[in-house]
C-alpha atoms as a PDB file:
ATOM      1  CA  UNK A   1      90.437 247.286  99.340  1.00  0.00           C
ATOM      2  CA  UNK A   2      86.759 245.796  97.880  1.00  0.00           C
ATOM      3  CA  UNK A   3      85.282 244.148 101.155  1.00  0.00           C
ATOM      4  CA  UNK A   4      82.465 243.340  99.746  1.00  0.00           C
ATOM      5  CA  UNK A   5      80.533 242.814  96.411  1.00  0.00           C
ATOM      6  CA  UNK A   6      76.564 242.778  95.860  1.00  0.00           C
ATOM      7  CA  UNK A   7      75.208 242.376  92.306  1.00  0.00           C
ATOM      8  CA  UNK A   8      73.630 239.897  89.639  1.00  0.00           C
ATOM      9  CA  UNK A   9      74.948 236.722  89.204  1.00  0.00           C
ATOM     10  CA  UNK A  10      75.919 236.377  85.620  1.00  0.00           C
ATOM     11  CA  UNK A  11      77.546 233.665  85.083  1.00  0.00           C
ATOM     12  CA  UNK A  12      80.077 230.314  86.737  1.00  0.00           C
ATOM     13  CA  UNK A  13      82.120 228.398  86.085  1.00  0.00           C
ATOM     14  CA  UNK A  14      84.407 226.057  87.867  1.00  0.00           C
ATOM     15  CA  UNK A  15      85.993 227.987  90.283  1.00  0.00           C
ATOM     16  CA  UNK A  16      85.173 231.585  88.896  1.00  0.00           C
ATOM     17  CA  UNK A  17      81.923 233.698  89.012  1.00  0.00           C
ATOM     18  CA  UNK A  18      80.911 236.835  86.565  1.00  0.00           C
ATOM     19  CA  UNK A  19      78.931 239.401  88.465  1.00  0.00           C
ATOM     20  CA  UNK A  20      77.363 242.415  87.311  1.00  0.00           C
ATOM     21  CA  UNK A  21      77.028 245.762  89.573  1.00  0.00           C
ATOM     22  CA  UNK A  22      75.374 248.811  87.827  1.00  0.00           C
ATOM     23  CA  UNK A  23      76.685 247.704  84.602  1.00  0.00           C
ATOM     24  CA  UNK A  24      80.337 246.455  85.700  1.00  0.00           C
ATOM     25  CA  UNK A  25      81.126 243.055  85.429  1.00  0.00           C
ATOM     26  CA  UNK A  26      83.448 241.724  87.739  1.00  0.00           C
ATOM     27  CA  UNK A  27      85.452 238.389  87.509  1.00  0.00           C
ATOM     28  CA  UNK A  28      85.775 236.955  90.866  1.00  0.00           C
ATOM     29  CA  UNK A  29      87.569 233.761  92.004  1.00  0.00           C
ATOM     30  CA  UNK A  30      85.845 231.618  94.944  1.00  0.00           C
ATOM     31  CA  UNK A  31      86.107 228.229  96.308  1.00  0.00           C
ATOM     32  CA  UNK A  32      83.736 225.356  95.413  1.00  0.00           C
ATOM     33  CA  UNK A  33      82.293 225.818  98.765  1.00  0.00           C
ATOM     34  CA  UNK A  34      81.169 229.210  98.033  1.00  0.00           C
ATOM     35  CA  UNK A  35      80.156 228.124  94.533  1.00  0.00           C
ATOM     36  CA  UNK A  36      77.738 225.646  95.800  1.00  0.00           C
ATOM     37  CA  UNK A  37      76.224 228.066  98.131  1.00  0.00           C
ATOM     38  CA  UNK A  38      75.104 230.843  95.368  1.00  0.00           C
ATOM     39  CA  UNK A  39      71.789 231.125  93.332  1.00  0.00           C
ATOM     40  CA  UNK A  40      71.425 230.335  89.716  1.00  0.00           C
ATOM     41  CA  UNK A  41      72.435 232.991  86.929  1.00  0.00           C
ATOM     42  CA  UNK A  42      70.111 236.134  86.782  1.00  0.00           C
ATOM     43  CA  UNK A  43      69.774 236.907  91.063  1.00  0.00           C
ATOM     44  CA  UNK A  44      71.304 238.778  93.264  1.00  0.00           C
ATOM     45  CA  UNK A  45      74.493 237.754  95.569  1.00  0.00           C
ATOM     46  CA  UNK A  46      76.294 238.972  97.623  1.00  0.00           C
ATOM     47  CA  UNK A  47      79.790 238.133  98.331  1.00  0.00           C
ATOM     48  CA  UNK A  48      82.688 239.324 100.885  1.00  0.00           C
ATOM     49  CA  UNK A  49      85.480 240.252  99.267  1.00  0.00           C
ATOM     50  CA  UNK A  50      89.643 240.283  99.292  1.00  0.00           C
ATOM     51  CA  UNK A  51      91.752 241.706  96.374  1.00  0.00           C
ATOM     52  CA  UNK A  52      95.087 240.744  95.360  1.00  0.00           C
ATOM     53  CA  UNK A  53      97.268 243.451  93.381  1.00  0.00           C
ATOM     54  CA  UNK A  54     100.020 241.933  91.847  1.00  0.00           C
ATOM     55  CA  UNK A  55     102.379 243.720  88.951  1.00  0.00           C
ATOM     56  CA  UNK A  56     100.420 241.547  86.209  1.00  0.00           C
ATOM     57  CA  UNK A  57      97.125 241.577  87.580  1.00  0.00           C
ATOM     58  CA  UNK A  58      94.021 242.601  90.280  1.00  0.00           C
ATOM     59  CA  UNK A  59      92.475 239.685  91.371  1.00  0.00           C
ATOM     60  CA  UNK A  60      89.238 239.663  93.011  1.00  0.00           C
ATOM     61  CA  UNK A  61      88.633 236.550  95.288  1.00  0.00           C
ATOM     62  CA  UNK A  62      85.241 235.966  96.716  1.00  0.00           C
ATOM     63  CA  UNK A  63      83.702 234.063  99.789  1.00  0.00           C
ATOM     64  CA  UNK A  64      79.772 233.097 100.763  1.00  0.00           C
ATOM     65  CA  UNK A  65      80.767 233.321 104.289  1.00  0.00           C
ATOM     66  CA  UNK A  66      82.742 236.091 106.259  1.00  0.00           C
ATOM     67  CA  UNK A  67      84.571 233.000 108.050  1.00  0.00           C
ATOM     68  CA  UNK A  68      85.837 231.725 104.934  1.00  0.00           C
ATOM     69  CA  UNK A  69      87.151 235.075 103.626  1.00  0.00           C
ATOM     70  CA  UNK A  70      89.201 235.123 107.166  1.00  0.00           C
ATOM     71  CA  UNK A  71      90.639 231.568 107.318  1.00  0.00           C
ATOM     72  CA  UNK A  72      91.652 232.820 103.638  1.00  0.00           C
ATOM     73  CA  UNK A  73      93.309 235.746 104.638  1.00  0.00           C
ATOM     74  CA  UNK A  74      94.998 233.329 107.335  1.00  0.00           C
ATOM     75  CA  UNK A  75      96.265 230.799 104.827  1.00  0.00           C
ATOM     76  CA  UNK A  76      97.761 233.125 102.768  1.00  0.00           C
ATOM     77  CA  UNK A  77      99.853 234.994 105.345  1.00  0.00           C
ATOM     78  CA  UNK A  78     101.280 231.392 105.585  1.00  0.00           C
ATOM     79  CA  UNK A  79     104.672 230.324 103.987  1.00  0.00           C
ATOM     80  CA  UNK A  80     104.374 229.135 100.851  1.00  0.00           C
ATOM     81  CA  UNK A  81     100.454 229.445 100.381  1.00  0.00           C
ATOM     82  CA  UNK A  82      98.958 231.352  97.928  1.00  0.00           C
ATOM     83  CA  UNK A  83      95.789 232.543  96.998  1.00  0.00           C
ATOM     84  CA  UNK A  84      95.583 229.079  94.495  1.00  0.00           C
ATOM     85  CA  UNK A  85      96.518 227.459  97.211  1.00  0.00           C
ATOM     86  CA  UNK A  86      94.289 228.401  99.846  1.00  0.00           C
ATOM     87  CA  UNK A  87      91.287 228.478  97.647  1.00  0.00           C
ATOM     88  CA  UNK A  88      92.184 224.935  96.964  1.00  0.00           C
ATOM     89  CA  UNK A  89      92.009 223.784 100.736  1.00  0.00           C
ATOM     90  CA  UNK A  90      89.179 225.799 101.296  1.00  0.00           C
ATOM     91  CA  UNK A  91      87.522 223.652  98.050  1.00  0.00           C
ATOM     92  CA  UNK A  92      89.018 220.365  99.609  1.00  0.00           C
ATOM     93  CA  UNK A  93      87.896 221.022 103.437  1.00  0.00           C
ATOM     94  CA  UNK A  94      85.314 222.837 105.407  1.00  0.00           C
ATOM     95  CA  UNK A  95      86.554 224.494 108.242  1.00  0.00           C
ATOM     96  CA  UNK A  96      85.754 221.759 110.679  1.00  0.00           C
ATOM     97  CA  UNK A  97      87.339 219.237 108.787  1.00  0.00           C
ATOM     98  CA  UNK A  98      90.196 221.050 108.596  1.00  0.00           C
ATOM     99  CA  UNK A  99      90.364 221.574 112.284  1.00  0.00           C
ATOM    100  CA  UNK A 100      90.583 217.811 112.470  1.00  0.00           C
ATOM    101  CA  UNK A 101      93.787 217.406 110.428  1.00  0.00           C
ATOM    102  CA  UNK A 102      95.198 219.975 112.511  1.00  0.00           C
ATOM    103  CA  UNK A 103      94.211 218.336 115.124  1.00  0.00           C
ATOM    104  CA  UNK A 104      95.367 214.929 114.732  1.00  0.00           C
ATOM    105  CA  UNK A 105      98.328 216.105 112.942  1.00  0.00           C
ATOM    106  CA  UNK A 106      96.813 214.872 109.777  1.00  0.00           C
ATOM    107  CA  UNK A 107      99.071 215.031 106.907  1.00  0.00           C
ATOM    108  CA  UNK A 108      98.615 212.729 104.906  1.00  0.00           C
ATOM    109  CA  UNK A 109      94.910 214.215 104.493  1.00  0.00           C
ATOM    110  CA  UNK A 110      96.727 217.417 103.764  1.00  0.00           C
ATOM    111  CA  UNK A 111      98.693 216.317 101.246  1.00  0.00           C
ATOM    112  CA  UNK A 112      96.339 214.452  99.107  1.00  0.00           C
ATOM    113  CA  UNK A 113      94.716 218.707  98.295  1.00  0.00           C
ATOM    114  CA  UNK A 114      96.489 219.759  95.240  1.00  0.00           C
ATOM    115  CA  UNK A 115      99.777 221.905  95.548  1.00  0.00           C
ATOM    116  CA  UNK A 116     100.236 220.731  99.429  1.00  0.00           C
ATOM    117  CA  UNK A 117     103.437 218.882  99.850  1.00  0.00           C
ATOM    118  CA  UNK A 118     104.259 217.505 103.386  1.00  0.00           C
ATOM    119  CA  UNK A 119     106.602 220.155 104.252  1.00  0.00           C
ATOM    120  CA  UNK A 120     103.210 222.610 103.293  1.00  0.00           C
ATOM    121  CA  UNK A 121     101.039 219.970 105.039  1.00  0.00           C
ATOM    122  CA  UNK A 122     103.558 220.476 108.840  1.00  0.00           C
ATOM    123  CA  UNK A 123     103.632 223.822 108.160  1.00  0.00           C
ATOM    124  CA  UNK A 124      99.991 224.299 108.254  1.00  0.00           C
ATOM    125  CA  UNK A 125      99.406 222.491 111.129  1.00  0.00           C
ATOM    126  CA  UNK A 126     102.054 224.100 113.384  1.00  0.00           C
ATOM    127  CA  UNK A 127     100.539 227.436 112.466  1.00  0.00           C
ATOM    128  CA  UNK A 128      96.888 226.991 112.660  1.00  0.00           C
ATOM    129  CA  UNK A 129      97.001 224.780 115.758  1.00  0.00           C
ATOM    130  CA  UNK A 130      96.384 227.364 118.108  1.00  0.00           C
ATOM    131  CA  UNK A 131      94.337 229.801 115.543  1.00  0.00           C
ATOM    132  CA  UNK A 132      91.152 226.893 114.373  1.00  0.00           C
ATOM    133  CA  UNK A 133      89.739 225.978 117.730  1.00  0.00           C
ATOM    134  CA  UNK A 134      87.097 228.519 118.048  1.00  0.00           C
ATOM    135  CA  UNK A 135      85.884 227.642 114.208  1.00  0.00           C
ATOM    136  CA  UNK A 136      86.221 223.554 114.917  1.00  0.00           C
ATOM    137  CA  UNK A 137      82.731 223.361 115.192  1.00  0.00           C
ATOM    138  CA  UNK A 138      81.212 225.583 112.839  1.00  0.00           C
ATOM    139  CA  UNK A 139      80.791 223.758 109.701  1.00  0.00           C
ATOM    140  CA  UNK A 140      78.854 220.064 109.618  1.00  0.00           C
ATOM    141  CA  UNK A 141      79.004 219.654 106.140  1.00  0.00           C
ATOM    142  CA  UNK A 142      78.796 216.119 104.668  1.00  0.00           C
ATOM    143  CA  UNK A 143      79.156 214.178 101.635  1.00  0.00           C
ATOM    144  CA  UNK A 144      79.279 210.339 100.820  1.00  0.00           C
ATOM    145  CA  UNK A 145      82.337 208.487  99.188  1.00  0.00           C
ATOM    146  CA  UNK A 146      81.963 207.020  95.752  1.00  0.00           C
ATOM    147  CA  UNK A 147      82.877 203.407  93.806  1.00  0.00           C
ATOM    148  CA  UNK A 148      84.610 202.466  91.125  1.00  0.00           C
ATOM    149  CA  UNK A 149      83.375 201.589  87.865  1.00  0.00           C
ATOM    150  CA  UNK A 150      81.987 203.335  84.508  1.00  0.00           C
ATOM    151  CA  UNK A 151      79.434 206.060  84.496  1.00  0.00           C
ATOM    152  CA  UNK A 152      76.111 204.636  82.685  1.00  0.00           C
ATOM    153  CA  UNK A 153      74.769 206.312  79.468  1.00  0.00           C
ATOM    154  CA  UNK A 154      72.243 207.567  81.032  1.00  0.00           C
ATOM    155  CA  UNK A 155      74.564 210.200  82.793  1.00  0.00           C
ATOM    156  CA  UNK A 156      74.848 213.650  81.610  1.00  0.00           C
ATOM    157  CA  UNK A 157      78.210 214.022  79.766  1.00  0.00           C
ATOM    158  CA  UNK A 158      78.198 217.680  79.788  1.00  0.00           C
ATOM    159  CA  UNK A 159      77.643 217.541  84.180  1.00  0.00           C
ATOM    160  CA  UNK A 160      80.453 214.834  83.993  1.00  0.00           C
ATOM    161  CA  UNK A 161      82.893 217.333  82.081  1.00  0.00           C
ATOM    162  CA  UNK A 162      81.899 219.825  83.991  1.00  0.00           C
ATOM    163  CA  UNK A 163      82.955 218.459  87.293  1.00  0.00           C
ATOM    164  CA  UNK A 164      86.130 216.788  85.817  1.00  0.00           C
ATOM    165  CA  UNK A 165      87.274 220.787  84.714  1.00  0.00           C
ATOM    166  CA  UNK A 166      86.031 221.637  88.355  1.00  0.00           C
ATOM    167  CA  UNK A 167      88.561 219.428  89.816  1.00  0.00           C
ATOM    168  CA  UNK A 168      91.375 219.995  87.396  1.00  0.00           C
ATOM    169  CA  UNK A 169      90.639 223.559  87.801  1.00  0.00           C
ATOM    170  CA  UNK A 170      91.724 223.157  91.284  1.00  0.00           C
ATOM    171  CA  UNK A 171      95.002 221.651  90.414  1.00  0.00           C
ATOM    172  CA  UNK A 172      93.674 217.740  90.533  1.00  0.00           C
ATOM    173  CA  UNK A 173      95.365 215.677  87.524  1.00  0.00           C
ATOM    174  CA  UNK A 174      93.049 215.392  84.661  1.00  0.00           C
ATOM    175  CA  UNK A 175      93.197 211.237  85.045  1.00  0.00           C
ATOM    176  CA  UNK A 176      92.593 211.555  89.067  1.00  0.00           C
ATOM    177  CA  UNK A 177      89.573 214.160  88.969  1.00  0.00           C
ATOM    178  CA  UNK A 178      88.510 211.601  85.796  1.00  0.00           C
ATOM    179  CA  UNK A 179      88.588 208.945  87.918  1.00  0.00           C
ATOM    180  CA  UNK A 180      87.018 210.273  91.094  1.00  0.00           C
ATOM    181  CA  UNK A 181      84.035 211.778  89.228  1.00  0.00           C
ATOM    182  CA  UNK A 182      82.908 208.617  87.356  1.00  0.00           C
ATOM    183  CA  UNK A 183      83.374 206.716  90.824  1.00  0.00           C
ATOM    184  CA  UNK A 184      80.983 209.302  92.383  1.00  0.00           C
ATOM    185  CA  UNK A 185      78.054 209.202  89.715  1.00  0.00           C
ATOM    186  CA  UNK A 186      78.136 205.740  89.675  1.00  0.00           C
ATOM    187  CA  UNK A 187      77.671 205.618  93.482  1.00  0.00           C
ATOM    188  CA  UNK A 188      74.481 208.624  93.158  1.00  0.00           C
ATOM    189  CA  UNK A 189      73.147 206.832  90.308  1.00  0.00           C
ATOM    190  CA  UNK A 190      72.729 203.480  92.401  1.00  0.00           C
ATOM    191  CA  UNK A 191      71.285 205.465  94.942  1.00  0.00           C
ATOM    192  CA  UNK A 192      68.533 207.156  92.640  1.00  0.00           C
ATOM    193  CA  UNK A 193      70.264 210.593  92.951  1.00  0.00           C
ATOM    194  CA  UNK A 194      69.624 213.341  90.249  1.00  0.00           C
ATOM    195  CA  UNK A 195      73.335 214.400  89.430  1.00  0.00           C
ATOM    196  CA  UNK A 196      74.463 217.965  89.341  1.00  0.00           C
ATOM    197  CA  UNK A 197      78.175 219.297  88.828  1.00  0.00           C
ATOM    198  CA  UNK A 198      77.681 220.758  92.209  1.00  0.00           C
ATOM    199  CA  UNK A 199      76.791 217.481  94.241  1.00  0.00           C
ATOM    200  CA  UNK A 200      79.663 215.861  91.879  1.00  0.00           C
ATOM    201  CA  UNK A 201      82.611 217.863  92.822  1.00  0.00           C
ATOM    202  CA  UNK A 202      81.632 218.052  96.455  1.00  0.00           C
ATOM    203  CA  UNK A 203      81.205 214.372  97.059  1.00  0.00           C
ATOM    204  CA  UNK A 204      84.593 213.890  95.325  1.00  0.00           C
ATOM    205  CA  UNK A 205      86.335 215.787  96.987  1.00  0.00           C
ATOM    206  CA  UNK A 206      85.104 214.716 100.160  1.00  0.00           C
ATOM    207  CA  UNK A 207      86.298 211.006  98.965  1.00  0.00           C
ATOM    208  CA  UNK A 208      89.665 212.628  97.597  1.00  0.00           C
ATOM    209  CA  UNK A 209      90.661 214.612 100.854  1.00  0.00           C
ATOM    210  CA  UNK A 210      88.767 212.449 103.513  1.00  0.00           C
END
């Protein structure tokens, strides 16, 4: 098993990093939440670590934080979650917020991450009822909700694109993650923000899961 991976950032892209170590370049599948977290292209990061052996393939699946690599390892242990899956809630919620759906039997906030259907959505919260409490507290992350409307010209296209394939990468329809991303640079244009495909797909998803 590869625990753990430390080497130079070559590349991302939505929800898949390149990194080199001593001349090996390793694909390695994270969660926006881990995305946002790394350095630009050309430093050094360092990443925890679960592979996936399959008869087709070795996946390598990365995570910023050790806690994320273990509610990972939870979720997919789970009925009917896979590793697409779980990356996908771990992209839609932080732990905390999470904690609160399981909490207040949340499902319809379950439901609206992409793949979750509401016999997914119970499931998850009958099994990780008892198993979230010590980790309800340990993210604060926050993000604003967007607007509706058309994103000015003065907007990057390529940063819009790039956030749309973020979503849709995730397994958002192509005319939802359209829709939410235009409703979110609208919102961080008003406010004077300079917009990023980082800060896009975060505050989206925030709006599309909250």
């Amino acid at each position: 098993m590869i625990g753990r991976i430390k080497g130079i950032l070559v590349g991302k892209l939505a929800n898949q990093i390149l990194i080199d170590v001593n001349g090996l370049g390793y694909e390695v599948e994270v969660p926006m939440s881990t995305l946002f977290q790394l350095p630009e292209a050309g430093s050094e990061a360092v990443l925890h670590t679960h592979l996936v052996v399959r008869e087709d393939a070795q996946l390598l699946y990365g995570f910023y934080e050790m806690h994320e690599r273990t509610l990972f390892r939870l979720l997919i242990k789970l009925n009917g979650v896979g590793p697409k899956m779980a990356l996908g809630i771990l992209s839609g919620l932080n732990i905390r917020e999470l904690a609160e759906c399981v909490r207040r039997n949340d499902i319809n906030a379950l439901v609206r991450l992409p793949g979750v259907g509401k016999k997914t959505a119970e499931r998850l919260i009958i099994e990780l009822r008892d198993k979230l409490e010590d980790w309800y507290q340990k993210d604060n992350e926050s993000a604003s909700d967007g607007t509706s409307g058309q994103v000015s010209g003065q907007t990057n296209s390529s940063t819009i694109r790039e956030a749309e394939d973020a979503l849709i990468s995730l397994g958002y329809k192509p005319q939802d993650a359209s829709k939410a991303i235009n409703q979110v640079a609208i919102k961080l244009e008003e406010e004077g923000q300079t917009l990023d495909t980082s800060l896009l797909v975060r505050v989206a998803l925030k709006g599309m899961t909250g």
